[in-house]
Structure formats: structure tokens, C-alpha cells
Protein backbone atom coordinates (compact mmCIF):
# COMPACT_ATOMS: atom_id res chain seq x y z
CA UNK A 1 0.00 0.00 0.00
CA UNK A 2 1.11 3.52 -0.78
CA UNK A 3 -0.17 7.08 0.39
CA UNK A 4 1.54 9.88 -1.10
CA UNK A 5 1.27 13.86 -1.88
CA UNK A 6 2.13 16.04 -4.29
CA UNK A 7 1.08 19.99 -4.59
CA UNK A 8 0.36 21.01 -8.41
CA UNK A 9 -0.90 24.04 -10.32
CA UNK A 10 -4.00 22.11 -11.24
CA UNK A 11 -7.22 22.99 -9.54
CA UNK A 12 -8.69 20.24 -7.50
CA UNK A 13 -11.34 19.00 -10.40
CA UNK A 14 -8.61 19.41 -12.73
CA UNK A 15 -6.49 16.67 -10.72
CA UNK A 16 -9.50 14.44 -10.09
CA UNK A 17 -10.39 14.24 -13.97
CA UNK A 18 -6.50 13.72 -14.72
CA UNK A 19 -6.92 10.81 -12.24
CA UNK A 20 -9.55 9.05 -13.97
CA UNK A 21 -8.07 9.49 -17.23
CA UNK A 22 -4.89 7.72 -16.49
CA UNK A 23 -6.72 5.31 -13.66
CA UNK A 24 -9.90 5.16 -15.53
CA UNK A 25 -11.51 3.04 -18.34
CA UNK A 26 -9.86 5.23 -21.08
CA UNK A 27 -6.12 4.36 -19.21
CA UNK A 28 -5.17 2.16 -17.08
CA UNK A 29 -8.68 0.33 -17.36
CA UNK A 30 -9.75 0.33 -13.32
CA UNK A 31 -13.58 1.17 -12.83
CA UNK A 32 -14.84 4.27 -11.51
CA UNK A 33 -16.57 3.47 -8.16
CA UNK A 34 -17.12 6.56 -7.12
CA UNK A 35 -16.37 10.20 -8.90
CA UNK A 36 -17.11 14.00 -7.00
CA UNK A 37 -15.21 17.04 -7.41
CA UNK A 38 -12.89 16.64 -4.89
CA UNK A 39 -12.19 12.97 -4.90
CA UNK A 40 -12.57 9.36 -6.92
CA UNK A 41 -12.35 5.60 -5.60
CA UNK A 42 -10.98 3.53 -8.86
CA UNK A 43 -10.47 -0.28 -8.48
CA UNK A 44 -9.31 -3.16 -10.70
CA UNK A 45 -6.26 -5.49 -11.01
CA UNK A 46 -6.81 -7.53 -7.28
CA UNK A 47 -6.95 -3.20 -5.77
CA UNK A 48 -7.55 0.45 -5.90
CA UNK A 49 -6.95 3.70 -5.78
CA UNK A 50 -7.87 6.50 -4.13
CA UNK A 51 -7.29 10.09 -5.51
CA UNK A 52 -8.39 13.45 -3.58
CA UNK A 53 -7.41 17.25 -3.72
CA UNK A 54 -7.98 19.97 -1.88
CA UNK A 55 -7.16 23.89 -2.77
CA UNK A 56 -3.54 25.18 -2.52
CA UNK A 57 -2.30 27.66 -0.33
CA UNK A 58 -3.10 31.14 -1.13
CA UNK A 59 -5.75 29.94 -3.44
CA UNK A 60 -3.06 28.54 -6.42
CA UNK A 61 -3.65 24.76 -7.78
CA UNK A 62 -3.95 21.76 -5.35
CA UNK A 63 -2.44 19.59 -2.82
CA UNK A 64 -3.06 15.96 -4.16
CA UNK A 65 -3.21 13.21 -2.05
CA UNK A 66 -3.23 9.30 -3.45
CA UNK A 67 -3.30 6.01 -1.81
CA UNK A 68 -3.63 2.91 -3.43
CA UNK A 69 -3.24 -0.97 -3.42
CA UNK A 70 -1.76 -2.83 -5.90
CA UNK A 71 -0.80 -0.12 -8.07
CA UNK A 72 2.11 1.52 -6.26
CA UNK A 73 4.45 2.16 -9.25
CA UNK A 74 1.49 3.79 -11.69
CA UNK A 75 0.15 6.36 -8.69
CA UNK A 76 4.57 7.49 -8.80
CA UNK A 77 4.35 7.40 -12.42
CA UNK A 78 0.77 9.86 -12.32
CA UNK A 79 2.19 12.13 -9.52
CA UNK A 80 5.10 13.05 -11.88
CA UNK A 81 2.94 13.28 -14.36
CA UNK A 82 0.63 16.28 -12.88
């Protein structure tokens, strides 16, 4: 399992739809179990992951947050990505 955190310039929805694309159906092919502006639950492959953000400091982009099971070197591979 994995939990990790990365700030971007990104707005919170922003970072949640970048999520499911390279999570989602249309990526890595885990289903969409749950989906809301500020968070989405993906799972598939024998695990999940778990993808929220919240506003930045001052206003500017969003702190991203992901934990996941099973697919520990993709969520490094996203975060580096956004």
C-alpha cells in the first residue's frame, strides 16, 4: 500500500479528472466506483486507488493526495505526471 502527496498548479477537479483518465476506463482500465469534485475511488487489477485534492495555499492549484493498493508504481508514475 502507498499514500503519497504532491502539490500542483491544477485545480482540484482538474487533478480528479486527470486521475480518472490515467486510472480510468480510457487508461489504465480500473472502474470508476465513485467520482465528485474533490475525490474518486478507482479499483481493478486484485486493488484500488484512491485520488483526492484539496485547494492550494493562497488559493493557487492543489495539494493531491493518493493512496492505493496494488498499483504503487502507476500512482509514482501519475504524480510526476501532474
Amino acid at each position: 500500500m502507498i499514500s503519497m502527496e504532491k502539490s500542483t498548479k491544477l485545480t482540484p477537479s482538474e487533478a480528479i479528472d486527470k486521475a480518472i483518465a490515467y486510472f480510468g476506463p480510457g487508461g489504465l482500465g480500473l472502474e470508476v466506483t465513485e467520482h465528485a469534485e474533490c475525490c474518486a475511488r478507482l479499483e481493478g487489477g486484485g486493488g484500488y486507488v484512491y485520488a483526492q485534492a484539496e485547494e492550494g495555499k493562497g488559493g493557487k492549484g492543489s495539494l493531491v493526495g493518493v493512496e492505493s493498493r496494488e498499483w504503487d508504481y502507476h500512482v509514482k508514475r501519475f504524480l510526476e505526471r501532474i
